[in-house]
Protein backbone atom coordinates (compact mmCIF):
# COMPACT_ATOMS: atom_id res chain seq x y z
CA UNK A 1 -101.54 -48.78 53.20
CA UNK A 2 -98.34 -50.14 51.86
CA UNK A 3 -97.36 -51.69 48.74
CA UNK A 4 -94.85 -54.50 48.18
CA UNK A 5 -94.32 -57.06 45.71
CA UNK A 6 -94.78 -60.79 45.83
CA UNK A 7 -92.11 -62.72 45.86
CA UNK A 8 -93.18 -65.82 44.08
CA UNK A 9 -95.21 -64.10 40.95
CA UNK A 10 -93.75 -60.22 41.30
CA UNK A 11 -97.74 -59.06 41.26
CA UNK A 12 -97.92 -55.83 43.45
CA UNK A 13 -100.37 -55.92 46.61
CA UNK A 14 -100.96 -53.90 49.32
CA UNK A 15 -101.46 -54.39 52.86
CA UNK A 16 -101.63 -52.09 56.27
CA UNK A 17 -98.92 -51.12 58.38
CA UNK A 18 -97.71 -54.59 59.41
CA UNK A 19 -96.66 -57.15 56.98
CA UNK A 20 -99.09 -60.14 57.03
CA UNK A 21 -98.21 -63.15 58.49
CA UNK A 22 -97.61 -65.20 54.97
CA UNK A 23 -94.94 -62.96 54.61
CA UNK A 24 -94.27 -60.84 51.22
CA UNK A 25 -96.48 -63.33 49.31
CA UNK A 26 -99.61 -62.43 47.65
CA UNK A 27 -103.01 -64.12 48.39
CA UNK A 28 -102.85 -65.92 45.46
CA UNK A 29 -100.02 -67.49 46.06
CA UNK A 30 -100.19 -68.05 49.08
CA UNK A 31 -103.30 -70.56 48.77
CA UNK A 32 -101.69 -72.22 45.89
CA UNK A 33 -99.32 -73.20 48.86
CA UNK A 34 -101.97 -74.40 50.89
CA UNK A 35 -103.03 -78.36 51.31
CA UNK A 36 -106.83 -78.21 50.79
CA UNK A 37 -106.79 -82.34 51.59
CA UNK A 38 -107.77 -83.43 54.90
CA UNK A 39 -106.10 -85.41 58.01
CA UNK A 40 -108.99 -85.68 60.29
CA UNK A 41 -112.34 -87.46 59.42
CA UNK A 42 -111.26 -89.82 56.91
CA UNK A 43 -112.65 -92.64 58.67
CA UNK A 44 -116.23 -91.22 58.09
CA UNK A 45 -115.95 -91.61 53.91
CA UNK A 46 -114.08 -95.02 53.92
CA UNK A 47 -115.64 -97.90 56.33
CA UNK A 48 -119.20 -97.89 58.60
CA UNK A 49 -121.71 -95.43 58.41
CA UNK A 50 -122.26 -92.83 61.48
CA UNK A 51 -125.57 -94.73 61.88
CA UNK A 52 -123.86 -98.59 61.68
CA UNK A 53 -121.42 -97.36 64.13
CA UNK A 54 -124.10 -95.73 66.00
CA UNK A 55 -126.28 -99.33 66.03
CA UNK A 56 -122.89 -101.12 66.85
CA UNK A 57 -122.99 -99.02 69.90
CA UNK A 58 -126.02 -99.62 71.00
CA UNK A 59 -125.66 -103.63 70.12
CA UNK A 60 -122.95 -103.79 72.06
CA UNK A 61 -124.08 -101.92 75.42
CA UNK A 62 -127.39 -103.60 74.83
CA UNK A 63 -125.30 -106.96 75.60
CA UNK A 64 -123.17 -105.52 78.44
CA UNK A 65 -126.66 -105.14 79.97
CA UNK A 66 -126.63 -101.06 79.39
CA UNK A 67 -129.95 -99.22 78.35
CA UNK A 68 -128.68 -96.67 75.69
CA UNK A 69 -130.14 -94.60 73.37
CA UNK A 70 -128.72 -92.23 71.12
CA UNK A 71 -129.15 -88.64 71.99
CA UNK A 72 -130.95 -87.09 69.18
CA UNK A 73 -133.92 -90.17 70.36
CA UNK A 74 -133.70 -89.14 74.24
CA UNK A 75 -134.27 -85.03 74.36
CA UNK A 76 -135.90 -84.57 71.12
């Protein structure tokens, strides 16, 4: 085990023989320098339901003359 200190607070820390991949930060700062927000997904918390687009869907392939069914209705 080696011991360094951070560079962004000066709090000692140890790690093994190779230097982690953050660099010669400690944990703690290294999370403050994290983005906990999300890119992905948003569209599921602002706009239709999973089950409105789900019944959209089936509306729609319903009128292009398409029997479908969700999944969770067909092999459970």
């Amino acid at each position: 085990m080696r011991q360094i200190a951070c560079e962004s607070c000066g709090k000692s820390f140890e790690f093994d023989e190779e230097l982690p991949r953050r660099g010669p930060i400690c944990f703690g700062c290294h999370l403050r320098t994290i983005r906990l927000g999300f890119t992905h997904g948003k569209e599921d918390f602002h706009g239709p339901t999973i089950k409105e687009r789900q019944d959209l869907q089936v509306a729609q392939a319903a009128s292009a003359g398409i029997n479908a069914a969700p999944v969770g209705t067909r092999w459970v």
